[in-house]
Protein backbone atom coordinates (compact mmCIF):
# COMPACT_ATOMS: atom_id res chain seq x y z
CA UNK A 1 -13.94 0.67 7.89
CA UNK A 2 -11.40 2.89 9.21
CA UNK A 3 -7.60 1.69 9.52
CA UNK A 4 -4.66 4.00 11.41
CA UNK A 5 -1.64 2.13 9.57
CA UNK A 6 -2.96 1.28 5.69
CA UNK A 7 -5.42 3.37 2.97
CA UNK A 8 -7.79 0.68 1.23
CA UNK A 9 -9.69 2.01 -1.74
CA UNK A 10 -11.89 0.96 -4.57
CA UNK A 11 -11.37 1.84 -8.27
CA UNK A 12 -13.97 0.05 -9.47
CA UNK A 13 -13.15 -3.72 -9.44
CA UNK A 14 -9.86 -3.41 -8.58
CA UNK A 15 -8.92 -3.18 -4.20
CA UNK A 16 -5.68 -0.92 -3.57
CA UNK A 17 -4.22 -1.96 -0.33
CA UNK A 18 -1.30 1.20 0.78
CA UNK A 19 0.92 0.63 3.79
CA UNK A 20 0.72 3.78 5.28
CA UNK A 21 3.29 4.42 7.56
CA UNK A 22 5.79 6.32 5.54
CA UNK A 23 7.97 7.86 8.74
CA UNK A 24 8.76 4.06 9.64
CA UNK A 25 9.15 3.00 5.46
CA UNK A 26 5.83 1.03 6.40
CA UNK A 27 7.63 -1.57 8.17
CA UNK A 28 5.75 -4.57 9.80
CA UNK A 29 3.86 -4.21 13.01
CA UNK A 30 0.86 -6.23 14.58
CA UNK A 31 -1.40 -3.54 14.19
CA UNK A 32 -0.59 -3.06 9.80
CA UNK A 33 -0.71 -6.43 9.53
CA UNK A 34 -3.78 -6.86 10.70
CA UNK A 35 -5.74 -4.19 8.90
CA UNK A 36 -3.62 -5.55 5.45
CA UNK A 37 -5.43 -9.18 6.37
CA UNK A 38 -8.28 -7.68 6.93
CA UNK A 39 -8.28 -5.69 3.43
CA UNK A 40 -7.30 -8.68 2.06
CA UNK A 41 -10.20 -10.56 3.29
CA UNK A 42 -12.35 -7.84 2.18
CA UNK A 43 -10.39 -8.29 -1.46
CA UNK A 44 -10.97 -11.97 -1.41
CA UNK A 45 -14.39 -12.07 -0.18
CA UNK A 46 -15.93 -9.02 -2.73
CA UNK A 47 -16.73 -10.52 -5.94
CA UNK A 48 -17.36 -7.28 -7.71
CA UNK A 49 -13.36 -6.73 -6.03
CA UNK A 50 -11.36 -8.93 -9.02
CA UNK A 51 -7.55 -7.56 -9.10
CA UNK A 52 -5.57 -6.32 -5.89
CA UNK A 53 -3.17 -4.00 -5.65
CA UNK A 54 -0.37 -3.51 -2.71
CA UNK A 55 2.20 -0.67 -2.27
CA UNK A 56 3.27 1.98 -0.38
CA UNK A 57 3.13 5.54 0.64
CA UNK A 58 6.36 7.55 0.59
CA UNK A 59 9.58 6.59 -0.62
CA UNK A 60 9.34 2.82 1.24
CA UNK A 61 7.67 -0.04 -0.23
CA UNK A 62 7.84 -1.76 2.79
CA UNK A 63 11.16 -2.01 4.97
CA UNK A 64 10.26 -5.30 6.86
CA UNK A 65 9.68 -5.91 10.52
CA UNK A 66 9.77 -2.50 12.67
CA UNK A 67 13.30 -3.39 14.25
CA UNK A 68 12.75 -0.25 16.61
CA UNK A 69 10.16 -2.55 18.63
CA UNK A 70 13.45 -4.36 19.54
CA UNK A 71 14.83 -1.46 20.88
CA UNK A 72 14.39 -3.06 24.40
CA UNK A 73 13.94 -6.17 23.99
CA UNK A 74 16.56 -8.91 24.26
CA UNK A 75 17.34 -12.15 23.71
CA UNK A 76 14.43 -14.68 24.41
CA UNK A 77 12.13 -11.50 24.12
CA UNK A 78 13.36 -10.10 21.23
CA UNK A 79 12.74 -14.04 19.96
CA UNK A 80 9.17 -14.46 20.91
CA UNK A 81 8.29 -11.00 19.58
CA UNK A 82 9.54 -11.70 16.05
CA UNK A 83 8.53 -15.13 15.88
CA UNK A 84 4.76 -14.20 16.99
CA UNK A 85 5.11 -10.78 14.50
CA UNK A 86 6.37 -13.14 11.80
CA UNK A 87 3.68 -15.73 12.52
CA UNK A 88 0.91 -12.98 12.39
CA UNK A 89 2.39 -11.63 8.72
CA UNK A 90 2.38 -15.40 7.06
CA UNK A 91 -1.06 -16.06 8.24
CA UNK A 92 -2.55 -12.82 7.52
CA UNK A 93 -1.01 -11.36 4.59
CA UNK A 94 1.51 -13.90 2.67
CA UNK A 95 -0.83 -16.73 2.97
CA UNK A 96 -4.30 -14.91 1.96
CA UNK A 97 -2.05 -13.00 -1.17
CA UNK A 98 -1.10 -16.61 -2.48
CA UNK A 99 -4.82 -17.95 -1.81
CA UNK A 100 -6.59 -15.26 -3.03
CA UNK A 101 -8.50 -16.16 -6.28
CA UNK A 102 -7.94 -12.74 -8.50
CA UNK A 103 -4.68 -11.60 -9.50
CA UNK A 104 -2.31 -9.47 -7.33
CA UNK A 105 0.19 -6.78 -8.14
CA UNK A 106 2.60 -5.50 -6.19
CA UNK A 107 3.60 -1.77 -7.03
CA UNK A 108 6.87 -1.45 -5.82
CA UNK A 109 7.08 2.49 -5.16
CA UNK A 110 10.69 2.26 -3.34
CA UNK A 111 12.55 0.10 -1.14
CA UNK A 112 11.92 -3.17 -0.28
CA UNK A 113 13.77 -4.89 2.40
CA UNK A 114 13.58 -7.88 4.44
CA UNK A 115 9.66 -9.11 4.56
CA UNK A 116 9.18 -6.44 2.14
CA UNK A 117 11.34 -8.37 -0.81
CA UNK A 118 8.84 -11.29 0.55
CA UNK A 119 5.68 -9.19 0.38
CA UNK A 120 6.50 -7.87 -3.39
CA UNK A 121 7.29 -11.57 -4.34
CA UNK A 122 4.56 -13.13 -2.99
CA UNK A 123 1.88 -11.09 -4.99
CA UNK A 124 1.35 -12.65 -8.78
CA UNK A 125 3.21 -9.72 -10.28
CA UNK A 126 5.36 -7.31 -9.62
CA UNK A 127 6.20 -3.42 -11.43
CA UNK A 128 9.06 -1.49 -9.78
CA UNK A 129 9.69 2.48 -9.84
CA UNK A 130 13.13 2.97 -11.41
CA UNK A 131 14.68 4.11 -8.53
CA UNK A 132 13.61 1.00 -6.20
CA UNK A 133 15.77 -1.15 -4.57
CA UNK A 134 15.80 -4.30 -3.17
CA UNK A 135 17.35 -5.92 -0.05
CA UNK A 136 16.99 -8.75 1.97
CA UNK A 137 18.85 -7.17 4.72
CA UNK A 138 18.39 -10.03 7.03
CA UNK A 139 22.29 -10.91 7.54
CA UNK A 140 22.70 -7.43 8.57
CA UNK A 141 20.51 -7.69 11.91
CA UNK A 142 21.79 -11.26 12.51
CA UNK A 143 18.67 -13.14 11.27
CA UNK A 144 17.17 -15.49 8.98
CA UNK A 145 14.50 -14.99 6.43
CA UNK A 146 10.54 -14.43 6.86
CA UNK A 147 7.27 -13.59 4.95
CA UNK A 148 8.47 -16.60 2.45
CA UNK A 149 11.36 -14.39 1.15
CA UNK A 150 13.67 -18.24 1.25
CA UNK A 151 10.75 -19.96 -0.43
CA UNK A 152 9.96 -16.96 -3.18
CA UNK A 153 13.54 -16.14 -3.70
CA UNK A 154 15.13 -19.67 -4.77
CA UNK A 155 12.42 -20.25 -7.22
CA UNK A 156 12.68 -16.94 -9.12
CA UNK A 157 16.46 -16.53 -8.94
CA UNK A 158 17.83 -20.31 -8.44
CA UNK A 159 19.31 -21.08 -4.82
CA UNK A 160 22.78 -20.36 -5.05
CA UNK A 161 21.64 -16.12 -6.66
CA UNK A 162 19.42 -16.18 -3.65
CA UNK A 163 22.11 -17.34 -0.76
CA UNK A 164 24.16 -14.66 -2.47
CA UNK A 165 21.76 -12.26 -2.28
CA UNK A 166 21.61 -13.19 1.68
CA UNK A 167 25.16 -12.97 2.18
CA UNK A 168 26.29 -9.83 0.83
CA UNK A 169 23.25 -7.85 1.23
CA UNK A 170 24.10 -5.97 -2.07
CA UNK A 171 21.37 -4.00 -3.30
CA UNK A 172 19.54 -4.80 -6.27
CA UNK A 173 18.81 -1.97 -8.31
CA UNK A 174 14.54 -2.64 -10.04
CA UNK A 175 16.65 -2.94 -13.48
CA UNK A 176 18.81 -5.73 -12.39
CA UNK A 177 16.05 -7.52 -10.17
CA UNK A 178 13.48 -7.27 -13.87
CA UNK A 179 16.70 -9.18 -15.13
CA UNK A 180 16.59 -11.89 -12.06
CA UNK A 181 13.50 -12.47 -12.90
CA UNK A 182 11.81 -10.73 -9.70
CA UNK A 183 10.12 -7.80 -11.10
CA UNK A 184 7.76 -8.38 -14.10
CA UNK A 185 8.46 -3.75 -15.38
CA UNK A 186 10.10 -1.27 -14.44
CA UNK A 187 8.45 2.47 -14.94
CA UNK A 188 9.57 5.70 -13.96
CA UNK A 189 8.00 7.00 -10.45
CA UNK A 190 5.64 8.92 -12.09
CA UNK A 191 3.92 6.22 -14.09
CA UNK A 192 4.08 3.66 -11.35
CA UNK A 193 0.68 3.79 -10.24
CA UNK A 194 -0.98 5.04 -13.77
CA UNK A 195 0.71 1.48 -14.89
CA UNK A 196 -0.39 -0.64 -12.77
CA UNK A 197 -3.69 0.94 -11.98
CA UNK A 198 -4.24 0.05 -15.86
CA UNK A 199 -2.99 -3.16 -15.33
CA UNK A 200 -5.30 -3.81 -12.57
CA UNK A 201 -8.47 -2.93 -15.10
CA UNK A 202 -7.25 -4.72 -17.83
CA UNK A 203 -7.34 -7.81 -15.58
CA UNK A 204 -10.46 -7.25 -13.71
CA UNK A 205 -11.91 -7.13 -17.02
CA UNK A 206 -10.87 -10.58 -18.05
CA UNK A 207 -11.58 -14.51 -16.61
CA UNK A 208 -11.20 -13.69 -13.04
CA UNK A 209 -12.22 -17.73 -12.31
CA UNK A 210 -9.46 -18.69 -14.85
CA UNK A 211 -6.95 -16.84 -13.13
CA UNK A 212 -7.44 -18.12 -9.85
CA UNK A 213 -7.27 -21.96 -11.08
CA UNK A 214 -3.75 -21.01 -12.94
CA UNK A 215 -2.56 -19.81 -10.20
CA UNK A 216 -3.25 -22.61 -8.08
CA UNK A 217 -1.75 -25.09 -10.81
CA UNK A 218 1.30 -23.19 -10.89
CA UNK A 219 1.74 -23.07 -7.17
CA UNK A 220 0.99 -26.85 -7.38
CA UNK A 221 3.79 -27.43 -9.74
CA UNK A 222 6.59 -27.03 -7.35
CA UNK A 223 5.63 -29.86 -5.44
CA UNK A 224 3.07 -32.25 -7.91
CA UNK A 225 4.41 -34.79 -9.54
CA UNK A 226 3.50 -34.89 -13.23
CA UNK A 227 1.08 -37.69 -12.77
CA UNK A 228 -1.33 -35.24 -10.07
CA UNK A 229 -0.24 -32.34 -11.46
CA UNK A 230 -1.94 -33.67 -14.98
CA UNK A 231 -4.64 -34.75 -12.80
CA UNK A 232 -5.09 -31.52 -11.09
CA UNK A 233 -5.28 -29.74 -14.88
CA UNK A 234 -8.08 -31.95 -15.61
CA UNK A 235 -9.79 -31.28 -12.92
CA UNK A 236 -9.06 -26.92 -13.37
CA UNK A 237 -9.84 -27.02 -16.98
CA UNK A 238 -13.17 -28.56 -16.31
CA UNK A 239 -14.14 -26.07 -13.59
CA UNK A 240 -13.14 -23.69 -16.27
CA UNK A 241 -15.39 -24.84 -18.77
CA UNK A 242 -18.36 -25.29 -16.76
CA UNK A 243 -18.17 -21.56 -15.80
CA UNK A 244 -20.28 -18.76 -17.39
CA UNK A 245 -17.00 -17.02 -18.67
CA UNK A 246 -16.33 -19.68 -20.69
CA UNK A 247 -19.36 -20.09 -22.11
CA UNK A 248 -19.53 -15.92 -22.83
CA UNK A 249 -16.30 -16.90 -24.71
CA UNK A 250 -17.95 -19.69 -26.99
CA UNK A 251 -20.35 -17.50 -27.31
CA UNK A 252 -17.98 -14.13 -28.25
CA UNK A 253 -16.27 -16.34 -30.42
CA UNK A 254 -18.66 -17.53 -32.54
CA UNK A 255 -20.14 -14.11 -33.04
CA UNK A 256 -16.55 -12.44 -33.47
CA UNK A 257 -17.21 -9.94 -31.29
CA UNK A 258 -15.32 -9.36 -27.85
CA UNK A 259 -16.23 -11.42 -24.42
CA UNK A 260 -17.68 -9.49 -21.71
CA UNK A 261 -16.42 -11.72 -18.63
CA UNK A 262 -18.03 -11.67 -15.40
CA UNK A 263 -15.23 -13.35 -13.29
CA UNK A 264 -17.51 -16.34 -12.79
């Protein structure tokens, strides 16, 4: 399939998603988000496809919604444009990232503002470039928050760090956000995607079924209470052990040699 505003590629089980459109630091527009959901789907749908990648070409991660769009628009316009654009980025890229069942890592290559400090939070980890920063930016064009950046951002900093962060608009350097608690390493430029490309492998060699159930549990424990969330582990660990992973890991174990997992 050919796509004008992303690359998708294969490296063996791993799907690498780029934004590609580095003159505009791949901001948001209807056209990228709909080839990224479609990649996604392609991701999510793929079972030999068991770790995702997203990042960016050039020096932008991704710098949120493509504000020149709004160049003449105004007023109720400008409001049904960014609603609907806003709308088609939840449904099509934040929503399939936190409902895909393999892991996904977001290579932060640069900066990352508005939806893009959404987009990078939304995927299961994160690894920064050195040089990245972060900003939500949203204050600055007289907005609020989209692409889950006020759900993500209160849970990984704490609420009052996160209206802060909303205020002042101060950029976070990748060393200071790895402190907050919103990037998981931070590599120089060069070994960016080296790192996370063998990140990628390591994981789509493991339990690609017991990923996907943890992260649903987690998800789940923001708004469970401990009596379903219990319930709900029950249920995950049984999956779990009815799968042919599991048994491969009886099975390595009792040998003492390595599992070979099949992600099933």
């Amino acid at each position: 399939m050919g796509y004008e505003t992303i690359q998708f590629e294969r490296d063996g089980a791993v799907g690498i998603l780029t934004l590609n459109r580095p003159d505009a630091m791949n901001s948001l527009t209807f056209e990228l988000v709909s080839e990224a959901g479609q990649a996604l789907a392609v991701c999510e749908n793929t079972t030999e496809i068991r770790t995702v990648v997203i990042t960016g070409n050039g020096r932008a991660f991704c710098a949120g919604a493509d504000v020149s769009t709004l160049r003449d628009r105004a007023g109720n316009d400008a409001g049904r444009f960014l609603h609907e654009l806003a709308d088609a980025a939840h449904e099509q890229m934040i929503l399939p990232i936190r409902r895909m069942s393999k892991p996904v890592i977001a290579a932060v290559n640069g900066v990352a503002a508005g939806a893009g400090v959404g987009l990078a939070l939304a995927c299961d980890l994160c690894v920064a470039a050195e040089q990245t920063k972060f900003v939500l930016a949203y204050s600055n064009v007289a907005i609020s928050p989209d692409c889950g950046t006020s759900f993500f951002l209160p849970r990984t900093v704490g609420p009052g760090k996160a209206m802060e962060l909303y205020l002042f608009n101060e950029p976070i350097t990748a060393q200071q956000a790895q402190s907050l608690g919103m990037v998981n390493r931070v590599v120089a430029a060069s070994e960016l995607l080296p790192t996370v490309r063998d990140m990628a492998q390591r994981l789509a060699q493991g339990p690609t079924m017991a990923y996907g159930q943890t992260k649903r549990l987690l998800d789940r424990s923001f708004t469970n209470g401990l009596a379903d969330h219990l319930h709900d582990e029950a249920l995950s660990v049984g999956n779990c052990a009815a799968s042919g992973d599991h048994v491969e890991a009886v099975a390595a174990f009792l040998a003492k040699r390595s599992p070979q997992f099949k992600g099933r």
